[in-house]
N, C-alpha and C. Protein backbone atom coordinates (compact mmCIF):
# COMPACT_ATOMS: atom_id res chain seq x y z
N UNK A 1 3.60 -7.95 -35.05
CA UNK A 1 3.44 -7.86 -33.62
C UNK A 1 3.55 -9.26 -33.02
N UNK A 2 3.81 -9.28 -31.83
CA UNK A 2 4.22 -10.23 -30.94
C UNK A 2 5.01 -11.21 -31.78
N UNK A 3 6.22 -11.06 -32.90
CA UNK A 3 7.44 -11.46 -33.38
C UNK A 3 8.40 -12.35 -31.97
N UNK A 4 8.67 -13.22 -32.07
CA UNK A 4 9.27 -13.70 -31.30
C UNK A 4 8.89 -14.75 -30.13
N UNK A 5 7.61 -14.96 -30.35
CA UNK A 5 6.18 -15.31 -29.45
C UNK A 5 6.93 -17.04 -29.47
N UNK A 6 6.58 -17.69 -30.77
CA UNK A 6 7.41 -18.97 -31.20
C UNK A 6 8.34 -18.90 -31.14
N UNK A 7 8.97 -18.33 -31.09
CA UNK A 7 10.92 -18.62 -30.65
C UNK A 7 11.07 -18.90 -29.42
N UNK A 8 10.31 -18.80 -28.50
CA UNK A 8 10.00 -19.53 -26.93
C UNK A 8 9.62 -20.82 -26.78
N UNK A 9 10.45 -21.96 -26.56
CA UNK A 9 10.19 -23.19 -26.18
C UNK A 9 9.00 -22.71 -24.71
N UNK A 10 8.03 -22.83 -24.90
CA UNK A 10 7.51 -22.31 -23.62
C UNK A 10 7.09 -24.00 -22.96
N UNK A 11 7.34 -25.23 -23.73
CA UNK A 11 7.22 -26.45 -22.87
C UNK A 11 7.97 -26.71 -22.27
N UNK A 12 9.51 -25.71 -22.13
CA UNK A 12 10.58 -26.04 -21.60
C UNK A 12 11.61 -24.89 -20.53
N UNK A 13 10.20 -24.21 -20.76
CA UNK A 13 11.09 -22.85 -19.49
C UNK A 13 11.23 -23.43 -18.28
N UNK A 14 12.26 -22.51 -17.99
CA UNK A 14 12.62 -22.71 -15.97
C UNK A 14 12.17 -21.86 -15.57
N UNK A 15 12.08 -21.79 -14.14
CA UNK A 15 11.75 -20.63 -13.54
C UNK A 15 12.82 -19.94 -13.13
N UNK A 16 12.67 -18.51 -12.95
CA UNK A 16 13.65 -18.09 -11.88
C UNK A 16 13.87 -18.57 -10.73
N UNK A 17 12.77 -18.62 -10.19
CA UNK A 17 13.10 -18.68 -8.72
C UNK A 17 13.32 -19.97 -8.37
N UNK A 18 12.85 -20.96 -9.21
CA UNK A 18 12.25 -22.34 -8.62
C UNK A 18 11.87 -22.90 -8.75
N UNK A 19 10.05 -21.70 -8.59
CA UNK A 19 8.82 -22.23 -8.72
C UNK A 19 8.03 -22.55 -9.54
N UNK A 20 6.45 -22.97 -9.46
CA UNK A 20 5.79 -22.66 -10.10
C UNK A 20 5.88 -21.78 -11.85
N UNK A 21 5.23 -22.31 -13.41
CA UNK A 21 5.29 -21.37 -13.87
C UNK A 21 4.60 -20.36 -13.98
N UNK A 22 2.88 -21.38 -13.65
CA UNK A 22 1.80 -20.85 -13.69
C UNK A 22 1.04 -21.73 -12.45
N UNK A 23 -0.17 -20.22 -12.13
CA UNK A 23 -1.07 -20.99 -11.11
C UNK A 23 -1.82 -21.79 -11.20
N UNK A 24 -2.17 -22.85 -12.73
CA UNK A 24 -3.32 -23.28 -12.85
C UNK A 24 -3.39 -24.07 -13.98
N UNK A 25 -3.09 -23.25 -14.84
CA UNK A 25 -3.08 -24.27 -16.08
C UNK A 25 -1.74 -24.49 -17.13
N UNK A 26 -1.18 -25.15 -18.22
CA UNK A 26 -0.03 -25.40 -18.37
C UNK A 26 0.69 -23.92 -19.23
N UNK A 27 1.95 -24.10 -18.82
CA UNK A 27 2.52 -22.91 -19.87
C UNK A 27 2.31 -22.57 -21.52
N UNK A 28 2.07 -23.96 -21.61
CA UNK A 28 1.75 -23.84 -23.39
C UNK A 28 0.92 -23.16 -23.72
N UNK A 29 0.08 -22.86 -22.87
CA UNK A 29 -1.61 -22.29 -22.85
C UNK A 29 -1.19 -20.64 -23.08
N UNK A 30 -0.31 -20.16 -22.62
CA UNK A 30 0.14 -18.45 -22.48
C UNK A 30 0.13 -18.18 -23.59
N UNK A 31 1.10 -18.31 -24.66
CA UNK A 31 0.94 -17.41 -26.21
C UNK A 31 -0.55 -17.59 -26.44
N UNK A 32 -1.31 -18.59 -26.81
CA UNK A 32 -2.46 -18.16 -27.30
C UNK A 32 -2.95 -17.25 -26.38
N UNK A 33 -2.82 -17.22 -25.14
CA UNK A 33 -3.73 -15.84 -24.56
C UNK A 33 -3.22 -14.48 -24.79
N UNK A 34 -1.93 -14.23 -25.47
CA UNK A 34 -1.49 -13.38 -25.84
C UNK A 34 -1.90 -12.79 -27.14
N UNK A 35 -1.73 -14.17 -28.27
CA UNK A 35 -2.55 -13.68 -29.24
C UNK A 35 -4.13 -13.40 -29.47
N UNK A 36 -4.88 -14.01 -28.13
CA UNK A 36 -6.27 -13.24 -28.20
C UNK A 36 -6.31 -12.15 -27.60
N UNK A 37 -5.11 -11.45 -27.18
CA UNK A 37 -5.38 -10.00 -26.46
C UNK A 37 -5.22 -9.35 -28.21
N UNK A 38 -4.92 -9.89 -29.11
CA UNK A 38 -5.17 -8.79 -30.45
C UNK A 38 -6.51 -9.08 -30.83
N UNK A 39 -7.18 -9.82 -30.35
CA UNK A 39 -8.74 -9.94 -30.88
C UNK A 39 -9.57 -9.19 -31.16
N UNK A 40 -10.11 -9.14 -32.49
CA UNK A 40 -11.23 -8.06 -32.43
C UNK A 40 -12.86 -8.62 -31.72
N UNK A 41 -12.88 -9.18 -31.40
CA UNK A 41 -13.75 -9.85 -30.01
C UNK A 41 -13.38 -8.92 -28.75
N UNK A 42 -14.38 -8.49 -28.19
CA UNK A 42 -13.87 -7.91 -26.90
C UNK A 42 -13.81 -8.75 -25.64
N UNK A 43 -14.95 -9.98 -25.76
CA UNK A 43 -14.75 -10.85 -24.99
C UNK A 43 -13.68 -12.09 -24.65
N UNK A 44 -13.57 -12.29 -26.59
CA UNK A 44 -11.91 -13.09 -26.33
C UNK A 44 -10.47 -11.95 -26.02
N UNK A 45 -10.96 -11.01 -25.76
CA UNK A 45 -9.60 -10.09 -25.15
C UNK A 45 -9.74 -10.07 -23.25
N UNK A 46 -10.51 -10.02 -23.26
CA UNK A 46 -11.75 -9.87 -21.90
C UNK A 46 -10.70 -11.37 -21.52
N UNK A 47 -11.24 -12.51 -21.60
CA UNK A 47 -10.94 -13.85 -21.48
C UNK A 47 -9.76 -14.05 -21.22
N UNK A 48 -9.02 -14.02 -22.36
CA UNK A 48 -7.52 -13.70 -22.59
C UNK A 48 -7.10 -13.16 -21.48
N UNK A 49 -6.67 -11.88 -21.04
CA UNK A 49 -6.40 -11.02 -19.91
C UNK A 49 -6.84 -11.19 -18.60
N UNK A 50 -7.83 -12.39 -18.27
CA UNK A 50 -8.53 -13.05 -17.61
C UNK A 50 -7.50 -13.73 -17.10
N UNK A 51 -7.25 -14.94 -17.98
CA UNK A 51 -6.73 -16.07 -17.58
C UNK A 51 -4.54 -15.76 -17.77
N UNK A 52 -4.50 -14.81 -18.19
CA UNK A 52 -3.22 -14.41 -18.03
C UNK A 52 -2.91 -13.86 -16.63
N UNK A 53 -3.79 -12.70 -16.06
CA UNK A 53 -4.00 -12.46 -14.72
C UNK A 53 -3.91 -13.64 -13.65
N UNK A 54 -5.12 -14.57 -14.06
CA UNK A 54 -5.08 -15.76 -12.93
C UNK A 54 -4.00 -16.70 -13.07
N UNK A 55 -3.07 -17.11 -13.95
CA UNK A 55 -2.18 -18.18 -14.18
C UNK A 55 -0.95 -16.98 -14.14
N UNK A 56 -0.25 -15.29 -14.34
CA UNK A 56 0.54 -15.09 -13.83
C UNK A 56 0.75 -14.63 -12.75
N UNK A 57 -0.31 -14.04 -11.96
CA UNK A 57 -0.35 -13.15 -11.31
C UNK A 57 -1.50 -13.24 -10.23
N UNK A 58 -1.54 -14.72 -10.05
CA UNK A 58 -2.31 -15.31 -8.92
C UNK A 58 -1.94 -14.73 -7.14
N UNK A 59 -3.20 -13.89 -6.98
CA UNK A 59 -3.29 -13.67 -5.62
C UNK A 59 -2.03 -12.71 -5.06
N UNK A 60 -1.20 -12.25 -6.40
CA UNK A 60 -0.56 -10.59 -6.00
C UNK A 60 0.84 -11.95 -6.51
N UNK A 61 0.88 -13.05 -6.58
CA UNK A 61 2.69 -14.02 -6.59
C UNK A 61 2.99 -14.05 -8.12
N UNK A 62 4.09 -13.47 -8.68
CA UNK A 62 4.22 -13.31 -9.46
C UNK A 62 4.90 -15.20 -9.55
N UNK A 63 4.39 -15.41 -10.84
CA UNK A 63 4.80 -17.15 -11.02
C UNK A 63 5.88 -16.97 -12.46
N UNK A 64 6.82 -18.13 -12.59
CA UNK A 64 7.79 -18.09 -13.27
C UNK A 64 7.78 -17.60 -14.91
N UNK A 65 6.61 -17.89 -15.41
CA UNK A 65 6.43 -17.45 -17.10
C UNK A 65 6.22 -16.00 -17.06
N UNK A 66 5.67 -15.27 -15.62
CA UNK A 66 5.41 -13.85 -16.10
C UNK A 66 6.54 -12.76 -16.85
N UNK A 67 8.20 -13.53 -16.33
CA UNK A 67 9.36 -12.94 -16.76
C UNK A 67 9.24 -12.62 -18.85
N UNK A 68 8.73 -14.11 -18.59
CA UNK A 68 8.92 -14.28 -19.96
C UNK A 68 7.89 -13.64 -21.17
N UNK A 69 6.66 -13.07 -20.25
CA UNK A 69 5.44 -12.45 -21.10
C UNK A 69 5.69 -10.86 -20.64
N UNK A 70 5.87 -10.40 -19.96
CA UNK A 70 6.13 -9.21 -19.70
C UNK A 70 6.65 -8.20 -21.00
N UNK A 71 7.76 -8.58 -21.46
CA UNK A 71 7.96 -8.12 -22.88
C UNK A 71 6.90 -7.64 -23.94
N UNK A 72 6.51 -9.27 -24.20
CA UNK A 72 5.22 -8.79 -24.92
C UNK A 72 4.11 -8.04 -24.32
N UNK A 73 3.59 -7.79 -23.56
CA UNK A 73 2.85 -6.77 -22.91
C UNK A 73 2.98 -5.58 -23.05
N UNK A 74 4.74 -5.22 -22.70
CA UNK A 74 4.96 -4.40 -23.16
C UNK A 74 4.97 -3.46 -24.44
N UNK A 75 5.29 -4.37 -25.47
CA UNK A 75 4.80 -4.48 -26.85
C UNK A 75 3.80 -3.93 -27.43
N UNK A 76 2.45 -4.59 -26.75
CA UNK A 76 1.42 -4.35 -27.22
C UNK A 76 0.98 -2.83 -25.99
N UNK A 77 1.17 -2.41 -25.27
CA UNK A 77 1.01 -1.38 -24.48
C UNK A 77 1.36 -0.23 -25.11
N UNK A 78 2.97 0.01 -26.40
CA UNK A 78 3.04 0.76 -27.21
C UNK A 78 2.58 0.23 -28.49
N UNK A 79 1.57 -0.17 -28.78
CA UNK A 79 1.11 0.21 -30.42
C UNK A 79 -0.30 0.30 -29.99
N UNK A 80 -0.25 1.79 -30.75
CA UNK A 80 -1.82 2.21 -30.50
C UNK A 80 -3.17 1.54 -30.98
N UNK A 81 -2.87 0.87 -32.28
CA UNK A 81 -3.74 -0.03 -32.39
C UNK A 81 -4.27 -0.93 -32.00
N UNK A 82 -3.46 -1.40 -30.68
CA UNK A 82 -4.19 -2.41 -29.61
C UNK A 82 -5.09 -1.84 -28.86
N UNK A 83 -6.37 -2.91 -29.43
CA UNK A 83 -7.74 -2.35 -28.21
C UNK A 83 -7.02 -2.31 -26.27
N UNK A 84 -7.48 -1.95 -25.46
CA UNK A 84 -8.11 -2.10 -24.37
C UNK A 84 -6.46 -1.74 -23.82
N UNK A 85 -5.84 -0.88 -24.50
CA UNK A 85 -4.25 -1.21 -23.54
C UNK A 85 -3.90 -1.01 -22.37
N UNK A 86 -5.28 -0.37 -21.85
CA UNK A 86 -4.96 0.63 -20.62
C UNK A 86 -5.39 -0.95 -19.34
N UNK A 87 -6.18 -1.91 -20.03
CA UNK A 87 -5.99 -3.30 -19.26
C UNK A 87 -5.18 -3.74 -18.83
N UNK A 88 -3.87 -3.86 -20.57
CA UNK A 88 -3.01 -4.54 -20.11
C UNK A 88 -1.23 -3.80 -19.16
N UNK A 89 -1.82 -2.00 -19.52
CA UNK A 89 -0.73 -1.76 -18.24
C UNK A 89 -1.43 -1.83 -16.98
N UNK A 90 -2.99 -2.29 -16.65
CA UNK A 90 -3.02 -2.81 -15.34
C UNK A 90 -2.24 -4.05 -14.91
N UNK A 91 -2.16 -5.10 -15.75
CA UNK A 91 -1.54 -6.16 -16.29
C UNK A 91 0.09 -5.45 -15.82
N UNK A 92 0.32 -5.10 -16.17
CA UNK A 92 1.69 -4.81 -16.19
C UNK A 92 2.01 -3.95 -14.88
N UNK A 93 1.35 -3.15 -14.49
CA UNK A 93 1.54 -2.46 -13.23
C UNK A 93 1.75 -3.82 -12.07
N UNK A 94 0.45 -4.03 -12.04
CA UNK A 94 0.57 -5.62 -11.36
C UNK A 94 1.44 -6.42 -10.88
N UNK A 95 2.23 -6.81 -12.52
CA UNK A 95 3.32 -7.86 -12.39
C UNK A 95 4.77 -7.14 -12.01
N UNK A 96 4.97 -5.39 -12.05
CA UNK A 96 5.80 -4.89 -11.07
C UNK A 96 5.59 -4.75 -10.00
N UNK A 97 4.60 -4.60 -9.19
CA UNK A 97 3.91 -4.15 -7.86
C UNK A 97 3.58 -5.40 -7.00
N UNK A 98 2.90 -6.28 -8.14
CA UNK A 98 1.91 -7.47 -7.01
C UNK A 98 0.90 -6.41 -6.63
N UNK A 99 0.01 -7.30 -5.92
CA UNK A 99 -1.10 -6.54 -5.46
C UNK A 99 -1.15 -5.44 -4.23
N UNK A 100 -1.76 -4.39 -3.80
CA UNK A 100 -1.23 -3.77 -2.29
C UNK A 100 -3.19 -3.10 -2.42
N UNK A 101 -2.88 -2.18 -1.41
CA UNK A 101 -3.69 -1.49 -1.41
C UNK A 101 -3.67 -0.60 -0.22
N UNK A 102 -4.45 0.98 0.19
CA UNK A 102 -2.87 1.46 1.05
C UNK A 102 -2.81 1.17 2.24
N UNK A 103 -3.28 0.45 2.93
CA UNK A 103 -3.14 -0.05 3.95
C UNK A 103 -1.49 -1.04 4.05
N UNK A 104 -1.37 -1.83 2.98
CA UNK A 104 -1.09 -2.98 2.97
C UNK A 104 0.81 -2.08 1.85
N UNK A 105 1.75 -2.79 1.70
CA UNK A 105 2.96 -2.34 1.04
C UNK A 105 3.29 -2.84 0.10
N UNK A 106 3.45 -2.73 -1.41
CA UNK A 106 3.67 -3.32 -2.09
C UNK A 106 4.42 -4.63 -1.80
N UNK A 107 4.11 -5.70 -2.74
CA UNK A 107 5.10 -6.89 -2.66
C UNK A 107 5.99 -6.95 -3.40
């Protein structure tokens, strides 16, 4: 699982758009929060999914590395042996949608 994780120069991505890769802290920081979403800790999964939320998916703006983690999310969303998956297709709903609520229209 998550095969391909290191084959990402992630000190050297671009963005799509431009911008930003992350809201907060550096890109290098992303795989390990990926590999603590396999944690058997519920709190380092907790954490993990934490700080993936706030650094991709800051305030509904999807930022430039989310292209590149999305995959793996996906990943781990089909194998049943991942704890908590139904987190990370909030995680994933998210980073298609951005935030709304029904007042308000998707972004």
């Amino acid at each position: 699982m998550l095969e391909g994780l290191d084959a990402i120069d992630w000190e050297n991505l671009e963005s799509f758009d431009d911008g930003c890769l992350t809201a907060y802290e550096p890109v290098s920081e992303i795989p390990n929060y990926l590999r603590q979403l396999l944690s058997l800790d519920p709190k380092k999964r907790s954490y993990a999914l934490r700080r993936l939320c706030e650094n991709l998916l800051h305030q509904g703006t999807q930022f430039g590395a989310t292209h590149y983690v999305i995959p793996f999310i996906i990943e781990l969303c089909g194998e049943p042996s991942v704890p908590n998956r139904a987190s990370l297709l909030y995680f994933w709903s998210h980073a298609i949608t951005g935030y709304f609520n029904i007042r308000e229209r998707p972004t």
